[in-house]
PDB file of N, CA and C in Angstrom:
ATOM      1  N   UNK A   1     140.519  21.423  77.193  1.00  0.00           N
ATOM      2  CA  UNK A   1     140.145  21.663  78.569  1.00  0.00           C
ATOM      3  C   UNK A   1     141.392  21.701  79.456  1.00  0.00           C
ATOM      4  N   UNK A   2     142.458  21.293  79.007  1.00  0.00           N
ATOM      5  CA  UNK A   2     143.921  20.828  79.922  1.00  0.00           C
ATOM      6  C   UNK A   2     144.370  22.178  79.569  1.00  0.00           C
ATOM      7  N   UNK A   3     144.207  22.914  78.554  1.00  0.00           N
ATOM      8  CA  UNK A   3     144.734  24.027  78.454  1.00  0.00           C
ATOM      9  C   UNK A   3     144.390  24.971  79.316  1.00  0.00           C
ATOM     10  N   UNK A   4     143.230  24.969  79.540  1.00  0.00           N
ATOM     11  CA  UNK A   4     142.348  26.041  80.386  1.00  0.00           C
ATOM     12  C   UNK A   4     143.037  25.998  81.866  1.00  0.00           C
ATOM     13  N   UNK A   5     143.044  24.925  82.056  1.00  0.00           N
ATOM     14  CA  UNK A   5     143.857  24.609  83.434  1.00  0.00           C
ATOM     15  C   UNK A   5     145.195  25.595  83.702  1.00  0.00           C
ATOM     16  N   UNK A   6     146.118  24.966  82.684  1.00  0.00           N
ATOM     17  CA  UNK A   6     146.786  25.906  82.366  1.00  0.00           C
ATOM     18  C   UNK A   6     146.937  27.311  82.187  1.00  0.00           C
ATOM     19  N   UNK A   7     146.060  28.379  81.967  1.00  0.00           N
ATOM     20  CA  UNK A   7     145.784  29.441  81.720  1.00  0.00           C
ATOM     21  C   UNK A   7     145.376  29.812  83.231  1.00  0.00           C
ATOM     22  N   UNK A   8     144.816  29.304  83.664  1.00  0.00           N
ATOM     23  CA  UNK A   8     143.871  29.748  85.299  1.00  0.00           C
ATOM     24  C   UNK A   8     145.254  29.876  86.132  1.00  0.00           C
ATOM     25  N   UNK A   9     146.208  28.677  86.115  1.00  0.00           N
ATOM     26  CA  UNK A   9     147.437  28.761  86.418  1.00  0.00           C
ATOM     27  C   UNK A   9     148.364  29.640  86.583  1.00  0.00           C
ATOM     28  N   UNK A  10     148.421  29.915  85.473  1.00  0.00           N
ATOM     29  CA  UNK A  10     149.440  31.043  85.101  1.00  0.00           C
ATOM     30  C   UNK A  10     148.844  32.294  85.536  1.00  0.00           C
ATOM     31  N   UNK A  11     147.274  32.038  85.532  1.00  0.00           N
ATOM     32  CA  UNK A  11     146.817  33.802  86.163  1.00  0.00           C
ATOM     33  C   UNK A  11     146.576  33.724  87.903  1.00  0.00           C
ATOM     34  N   UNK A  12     146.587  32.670  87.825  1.00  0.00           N
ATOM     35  CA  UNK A  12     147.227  32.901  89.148  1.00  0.00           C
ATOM     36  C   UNK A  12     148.276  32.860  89.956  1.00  0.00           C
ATOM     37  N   UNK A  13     149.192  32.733  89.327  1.00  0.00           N
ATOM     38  CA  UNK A  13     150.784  32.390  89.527  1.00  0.00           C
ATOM     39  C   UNK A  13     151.007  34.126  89.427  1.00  0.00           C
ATOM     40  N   UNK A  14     150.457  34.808  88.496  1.00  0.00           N
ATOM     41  CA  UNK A  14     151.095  36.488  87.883  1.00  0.00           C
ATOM     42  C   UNK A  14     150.127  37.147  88.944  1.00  0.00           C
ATOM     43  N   UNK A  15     148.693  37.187  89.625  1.00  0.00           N
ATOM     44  CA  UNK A  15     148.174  37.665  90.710  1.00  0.00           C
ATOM     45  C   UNK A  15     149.144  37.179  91.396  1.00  0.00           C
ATOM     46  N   UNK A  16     149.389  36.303  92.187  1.00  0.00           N
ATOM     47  CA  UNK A  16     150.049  36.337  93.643  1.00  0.00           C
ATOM     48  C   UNK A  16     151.381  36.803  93.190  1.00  0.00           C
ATOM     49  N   UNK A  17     152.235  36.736  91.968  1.00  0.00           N
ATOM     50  CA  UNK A  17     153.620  37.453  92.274  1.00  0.00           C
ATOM     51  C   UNK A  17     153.103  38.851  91.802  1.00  0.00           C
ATOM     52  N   UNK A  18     152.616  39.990  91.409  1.00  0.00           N
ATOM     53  CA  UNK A  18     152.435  41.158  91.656  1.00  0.00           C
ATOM     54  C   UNK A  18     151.894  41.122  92.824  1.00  0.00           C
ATOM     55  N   UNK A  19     151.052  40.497  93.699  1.00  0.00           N
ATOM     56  CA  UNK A  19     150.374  41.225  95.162  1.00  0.00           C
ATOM     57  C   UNK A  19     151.837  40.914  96.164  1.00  0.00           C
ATOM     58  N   UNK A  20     152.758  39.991  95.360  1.00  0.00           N
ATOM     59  CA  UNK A  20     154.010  39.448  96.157  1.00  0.00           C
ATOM     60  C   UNK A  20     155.110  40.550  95.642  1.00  0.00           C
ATOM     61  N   UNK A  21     155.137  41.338  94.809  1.00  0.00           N
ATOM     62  CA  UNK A  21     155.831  42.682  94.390  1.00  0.00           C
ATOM     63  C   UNK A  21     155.431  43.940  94.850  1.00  0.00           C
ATOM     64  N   UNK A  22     154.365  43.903  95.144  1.00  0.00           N
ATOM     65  CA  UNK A  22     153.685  45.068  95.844  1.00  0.00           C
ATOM     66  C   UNK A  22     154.181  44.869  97.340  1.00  0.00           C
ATOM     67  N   UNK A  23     154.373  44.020  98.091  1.00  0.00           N
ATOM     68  CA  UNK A  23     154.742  43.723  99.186  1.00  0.00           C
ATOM     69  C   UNK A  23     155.954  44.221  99.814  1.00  0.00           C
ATOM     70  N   UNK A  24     157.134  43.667  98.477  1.00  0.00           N
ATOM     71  CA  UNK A  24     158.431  44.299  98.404  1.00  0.00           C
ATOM     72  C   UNK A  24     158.820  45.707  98.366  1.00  0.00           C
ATOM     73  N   UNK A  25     157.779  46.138  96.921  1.00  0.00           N
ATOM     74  CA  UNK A  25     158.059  47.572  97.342  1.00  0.00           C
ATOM     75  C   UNK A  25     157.346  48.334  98.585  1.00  0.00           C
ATOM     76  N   UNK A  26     156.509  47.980  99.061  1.00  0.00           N
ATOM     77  CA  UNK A  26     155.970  48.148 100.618  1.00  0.00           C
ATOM     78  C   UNK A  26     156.917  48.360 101.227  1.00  0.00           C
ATOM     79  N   UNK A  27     157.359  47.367 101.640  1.00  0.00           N
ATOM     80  CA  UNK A  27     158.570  47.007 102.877  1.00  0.00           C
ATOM     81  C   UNK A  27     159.918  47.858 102.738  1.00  0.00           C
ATOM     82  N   UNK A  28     160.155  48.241 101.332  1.00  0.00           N
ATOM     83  CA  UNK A  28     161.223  48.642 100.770  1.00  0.00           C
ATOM     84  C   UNK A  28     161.102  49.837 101.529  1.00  0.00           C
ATOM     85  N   UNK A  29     160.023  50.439 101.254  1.00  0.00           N
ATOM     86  CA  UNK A  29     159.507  52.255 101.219  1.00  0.00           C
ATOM     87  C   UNK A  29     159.688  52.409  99.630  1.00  0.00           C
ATOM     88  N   UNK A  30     158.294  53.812  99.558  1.00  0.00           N
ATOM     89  CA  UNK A  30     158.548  54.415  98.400  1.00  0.00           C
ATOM     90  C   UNK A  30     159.024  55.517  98.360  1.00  0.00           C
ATOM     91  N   UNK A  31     160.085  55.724  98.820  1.00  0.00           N
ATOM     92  CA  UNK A  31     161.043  56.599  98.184  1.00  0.00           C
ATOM     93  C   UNK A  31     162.220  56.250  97.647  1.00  0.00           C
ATOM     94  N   UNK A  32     162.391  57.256  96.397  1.00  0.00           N
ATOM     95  CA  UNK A  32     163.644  57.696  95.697  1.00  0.00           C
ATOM     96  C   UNK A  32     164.481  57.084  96.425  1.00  0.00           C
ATOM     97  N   UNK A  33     165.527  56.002  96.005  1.00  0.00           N
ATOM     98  CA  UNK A  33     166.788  55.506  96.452  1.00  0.00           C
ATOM     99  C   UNK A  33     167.967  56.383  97.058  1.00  0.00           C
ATOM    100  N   UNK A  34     167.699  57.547  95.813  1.00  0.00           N
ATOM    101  CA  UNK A  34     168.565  58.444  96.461  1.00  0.00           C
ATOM    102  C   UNK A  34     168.148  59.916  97.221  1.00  0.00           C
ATOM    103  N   UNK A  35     166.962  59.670  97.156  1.00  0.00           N
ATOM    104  CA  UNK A  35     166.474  61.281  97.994  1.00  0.00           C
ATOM    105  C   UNK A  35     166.757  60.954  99.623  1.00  0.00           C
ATOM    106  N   UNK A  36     166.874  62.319 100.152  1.00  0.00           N
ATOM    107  CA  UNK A  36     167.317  62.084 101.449  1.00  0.00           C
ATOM    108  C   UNK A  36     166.280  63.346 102.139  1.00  0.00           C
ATOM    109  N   UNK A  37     165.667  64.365 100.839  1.00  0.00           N
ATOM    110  CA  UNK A  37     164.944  64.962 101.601  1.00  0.00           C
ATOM    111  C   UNK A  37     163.236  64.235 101.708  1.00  0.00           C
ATOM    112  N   UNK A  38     162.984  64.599 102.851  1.00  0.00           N
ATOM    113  CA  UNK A  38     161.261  64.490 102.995  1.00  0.00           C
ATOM    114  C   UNK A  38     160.272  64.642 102.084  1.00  0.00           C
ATOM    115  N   UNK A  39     160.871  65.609 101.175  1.00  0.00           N
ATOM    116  CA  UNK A  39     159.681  66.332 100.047  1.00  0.00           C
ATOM    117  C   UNK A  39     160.282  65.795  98.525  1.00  0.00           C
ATOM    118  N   UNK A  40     160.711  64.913  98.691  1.00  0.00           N
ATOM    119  CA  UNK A  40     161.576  64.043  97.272  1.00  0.00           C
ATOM    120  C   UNK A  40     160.448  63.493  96.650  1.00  0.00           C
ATOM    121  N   UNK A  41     160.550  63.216  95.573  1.00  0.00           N
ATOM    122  CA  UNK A  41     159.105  62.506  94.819  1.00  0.00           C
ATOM    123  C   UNK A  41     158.953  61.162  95.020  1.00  0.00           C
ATOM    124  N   UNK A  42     157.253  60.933  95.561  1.00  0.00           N
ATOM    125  CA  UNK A  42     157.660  59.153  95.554  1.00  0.00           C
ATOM    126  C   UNK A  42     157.586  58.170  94.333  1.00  0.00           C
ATOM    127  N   UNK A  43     158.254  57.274  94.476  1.00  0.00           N
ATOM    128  CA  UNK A  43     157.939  56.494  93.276  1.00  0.00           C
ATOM    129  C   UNK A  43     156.378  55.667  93.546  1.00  0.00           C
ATOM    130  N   UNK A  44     156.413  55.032  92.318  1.00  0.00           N
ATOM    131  CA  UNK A  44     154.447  54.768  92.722  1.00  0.00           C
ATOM    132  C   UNK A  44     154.953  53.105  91.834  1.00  0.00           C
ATOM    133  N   UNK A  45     156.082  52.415  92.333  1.00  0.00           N
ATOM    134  CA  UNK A  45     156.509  51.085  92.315  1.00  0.00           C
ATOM    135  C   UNK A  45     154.846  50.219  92.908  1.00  0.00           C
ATOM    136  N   UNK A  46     154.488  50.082  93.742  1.00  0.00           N
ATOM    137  CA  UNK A  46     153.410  49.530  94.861  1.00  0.00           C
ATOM    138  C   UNK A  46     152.616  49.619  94.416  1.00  0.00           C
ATOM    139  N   UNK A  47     151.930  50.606  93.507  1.00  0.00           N
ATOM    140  CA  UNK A  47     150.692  51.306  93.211  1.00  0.00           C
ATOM    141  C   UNK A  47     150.540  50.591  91.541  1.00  0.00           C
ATOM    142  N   UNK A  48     151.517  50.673  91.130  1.00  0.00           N
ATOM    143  CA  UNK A  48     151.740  49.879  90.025  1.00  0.00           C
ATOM    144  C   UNK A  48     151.980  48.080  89.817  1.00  0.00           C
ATOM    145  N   UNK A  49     152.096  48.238  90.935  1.00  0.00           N
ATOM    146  CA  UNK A  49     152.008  46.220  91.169  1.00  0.00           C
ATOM    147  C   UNK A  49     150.731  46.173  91.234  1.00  0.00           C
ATOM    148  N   UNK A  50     149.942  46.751  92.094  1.00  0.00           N
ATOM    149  CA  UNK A  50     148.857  46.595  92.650  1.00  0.00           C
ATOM    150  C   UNK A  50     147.628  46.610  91.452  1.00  0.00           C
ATOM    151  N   UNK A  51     148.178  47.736  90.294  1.00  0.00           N
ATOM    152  CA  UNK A  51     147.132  48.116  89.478  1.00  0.00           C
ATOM    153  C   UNK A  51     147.354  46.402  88.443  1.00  0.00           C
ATOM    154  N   UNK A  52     149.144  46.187  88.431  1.00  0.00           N
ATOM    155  CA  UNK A  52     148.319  45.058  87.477  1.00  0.00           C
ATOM    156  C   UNK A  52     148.008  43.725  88.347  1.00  0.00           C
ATOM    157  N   UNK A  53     148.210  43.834  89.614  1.00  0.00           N
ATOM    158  CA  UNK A  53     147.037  42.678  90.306  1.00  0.00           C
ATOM    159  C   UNK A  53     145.840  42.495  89.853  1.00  0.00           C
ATOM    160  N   UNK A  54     144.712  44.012  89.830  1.00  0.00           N
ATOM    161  CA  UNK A  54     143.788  44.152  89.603  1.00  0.00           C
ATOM    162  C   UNK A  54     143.673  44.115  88.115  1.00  0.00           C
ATOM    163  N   UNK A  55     144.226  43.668  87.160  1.00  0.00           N
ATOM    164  CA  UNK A  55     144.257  43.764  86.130  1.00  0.00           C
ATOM    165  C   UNK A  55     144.310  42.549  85.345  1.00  0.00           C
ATOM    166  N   UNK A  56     145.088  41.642  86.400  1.00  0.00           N
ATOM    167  CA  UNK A  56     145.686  40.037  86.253  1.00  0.00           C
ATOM    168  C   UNK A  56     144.012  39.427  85.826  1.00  0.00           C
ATOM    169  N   UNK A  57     143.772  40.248  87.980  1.00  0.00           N
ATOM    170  CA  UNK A  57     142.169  39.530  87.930  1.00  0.00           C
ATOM    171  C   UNK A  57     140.781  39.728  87.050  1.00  0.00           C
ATOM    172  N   UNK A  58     140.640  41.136  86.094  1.00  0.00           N
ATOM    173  CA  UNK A  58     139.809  40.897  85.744  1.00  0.00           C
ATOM    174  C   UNK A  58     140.232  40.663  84.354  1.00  0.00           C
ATOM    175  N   UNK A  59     141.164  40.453  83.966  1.00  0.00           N
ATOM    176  CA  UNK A  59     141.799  39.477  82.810  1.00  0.00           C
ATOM    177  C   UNK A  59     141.484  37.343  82.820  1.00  0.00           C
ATOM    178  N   UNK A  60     141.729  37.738  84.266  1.00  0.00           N
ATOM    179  CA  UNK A  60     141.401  36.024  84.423  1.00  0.00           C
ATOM    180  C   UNK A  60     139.901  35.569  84.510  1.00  0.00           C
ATOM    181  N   UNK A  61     138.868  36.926  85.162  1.00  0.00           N
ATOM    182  CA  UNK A  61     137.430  36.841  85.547  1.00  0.00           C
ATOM    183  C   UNK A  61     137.058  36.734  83.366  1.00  0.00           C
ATOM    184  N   UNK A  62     137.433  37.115  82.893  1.00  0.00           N
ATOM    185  CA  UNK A  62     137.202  37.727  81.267  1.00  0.00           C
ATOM    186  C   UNK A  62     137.361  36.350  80.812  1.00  0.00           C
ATOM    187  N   UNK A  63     138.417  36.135  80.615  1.00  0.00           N
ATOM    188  CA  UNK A  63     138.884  34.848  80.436  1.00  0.00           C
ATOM    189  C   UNK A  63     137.901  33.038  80.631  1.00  0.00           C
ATOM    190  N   UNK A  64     137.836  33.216  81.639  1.00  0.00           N
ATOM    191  CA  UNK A  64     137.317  32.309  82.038  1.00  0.00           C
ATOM    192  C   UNK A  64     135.505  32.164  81.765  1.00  0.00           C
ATOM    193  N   UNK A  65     135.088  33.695  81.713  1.00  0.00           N
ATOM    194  CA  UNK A  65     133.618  33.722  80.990  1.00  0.00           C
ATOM    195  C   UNK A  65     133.781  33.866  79.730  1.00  0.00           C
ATOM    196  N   UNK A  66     134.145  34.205  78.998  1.00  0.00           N
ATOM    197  CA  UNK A  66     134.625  33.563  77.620  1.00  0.00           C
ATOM    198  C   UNK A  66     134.719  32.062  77.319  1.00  0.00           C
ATOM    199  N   UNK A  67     135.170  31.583  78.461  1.00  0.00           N
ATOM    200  CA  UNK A  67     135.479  30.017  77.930  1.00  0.00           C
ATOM    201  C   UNK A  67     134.623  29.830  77.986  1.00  0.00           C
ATOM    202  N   UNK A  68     133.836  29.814  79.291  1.00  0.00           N
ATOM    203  CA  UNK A  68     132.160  28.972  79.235  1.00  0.00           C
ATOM    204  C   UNK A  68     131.638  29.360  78.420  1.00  0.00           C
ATOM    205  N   UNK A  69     131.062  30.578  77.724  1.00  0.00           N
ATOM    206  CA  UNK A  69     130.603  31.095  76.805  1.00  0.00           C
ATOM    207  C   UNK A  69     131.018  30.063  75.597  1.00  0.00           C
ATOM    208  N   UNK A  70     131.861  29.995  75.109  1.00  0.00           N
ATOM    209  CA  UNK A  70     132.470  29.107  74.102  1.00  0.00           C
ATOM    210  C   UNK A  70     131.976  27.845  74.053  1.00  0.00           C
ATOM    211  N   UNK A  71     132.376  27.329  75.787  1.00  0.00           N
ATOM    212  CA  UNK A  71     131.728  26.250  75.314  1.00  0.00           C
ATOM    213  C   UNK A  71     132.659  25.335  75.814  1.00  0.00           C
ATOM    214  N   UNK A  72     134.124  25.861  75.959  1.00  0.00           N
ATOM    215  CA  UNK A  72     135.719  25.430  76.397  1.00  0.00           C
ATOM    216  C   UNK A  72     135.658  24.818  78.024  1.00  0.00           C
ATOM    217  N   UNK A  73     134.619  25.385  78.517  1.00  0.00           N
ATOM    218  CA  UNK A  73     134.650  24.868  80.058  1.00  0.00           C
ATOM    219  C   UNK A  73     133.292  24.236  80.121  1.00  0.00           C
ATOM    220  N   UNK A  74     133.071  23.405  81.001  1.00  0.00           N
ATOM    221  CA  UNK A  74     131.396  23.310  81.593  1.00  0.00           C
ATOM    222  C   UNK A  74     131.770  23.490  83.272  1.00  0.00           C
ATOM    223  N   UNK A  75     130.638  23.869  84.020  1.00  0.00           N
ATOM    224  CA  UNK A  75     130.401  23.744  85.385  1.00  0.00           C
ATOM    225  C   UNK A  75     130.218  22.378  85.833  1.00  0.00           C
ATOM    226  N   UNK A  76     130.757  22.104  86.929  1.00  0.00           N
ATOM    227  CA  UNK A  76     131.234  20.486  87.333  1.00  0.00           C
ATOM    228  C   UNK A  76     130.083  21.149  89.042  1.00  0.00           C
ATOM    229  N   UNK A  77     129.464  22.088  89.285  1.00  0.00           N
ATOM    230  CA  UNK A  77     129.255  22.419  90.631  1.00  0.00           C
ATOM    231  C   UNK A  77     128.469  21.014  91.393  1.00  0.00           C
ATOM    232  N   UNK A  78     127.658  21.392  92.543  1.00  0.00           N
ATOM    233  CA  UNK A  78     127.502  20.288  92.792  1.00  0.00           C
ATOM    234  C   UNK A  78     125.745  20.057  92.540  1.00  0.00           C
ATOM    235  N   UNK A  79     125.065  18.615  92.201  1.00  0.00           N
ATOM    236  CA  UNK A  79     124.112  19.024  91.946  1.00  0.00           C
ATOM    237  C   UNK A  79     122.868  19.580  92.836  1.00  0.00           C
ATOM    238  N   UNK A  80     121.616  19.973  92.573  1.00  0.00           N
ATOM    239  CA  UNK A  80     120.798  20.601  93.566  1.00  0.00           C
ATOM    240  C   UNK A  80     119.470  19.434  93.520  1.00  0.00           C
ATOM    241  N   UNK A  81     119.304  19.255  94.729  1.00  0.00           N
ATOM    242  CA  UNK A  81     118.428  17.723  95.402  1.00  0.00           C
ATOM    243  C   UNK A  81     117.320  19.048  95.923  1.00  0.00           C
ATOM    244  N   UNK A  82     116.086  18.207  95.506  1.00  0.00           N
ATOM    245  CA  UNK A  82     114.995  19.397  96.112  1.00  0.00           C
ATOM    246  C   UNK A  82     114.005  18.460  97.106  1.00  0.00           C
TER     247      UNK A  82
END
């Protein structure tokens, strides 16, 4: 179960630094370092952080229903009083 912790961790440590790389190349601009014309090709740096953001997350959503499935996690929620 300490492992799992661990794992949730790390996927969320790799989501926030790609949505935190996507940022950079934001700010940067996407263009070519060295193009100077308007019609230069853009790089797709941003677009590619972004895709493995979305990729982090449904790696971590997978992940984590797997465990319960397994058996590796239980739900701790809170209980329901009727």
């Amino acid at each position: 179960m300490l492992a799992m912790k661990y794992v949730v961790i790390l996927g969320f440590v790799a989501i926030i630094g790609s949505l935190a790389a996507a940022l950079v190349f934001m700010m940067r601009g996407d263009r070519a370092p060295d193009a100077e014309d308007a019609n230069a090709p853009r790089n797709n740096h941003m677009a590619r952080a972004l895709a493995f953001r979305i990729g982090f997350s449904v790696l971590l959503f997978a992940i984590v229903l797997l465990s319960y499935f397994m058996g590796w996690i239980q739900p701790t929620g809170l209980p329901v009083s009727r």
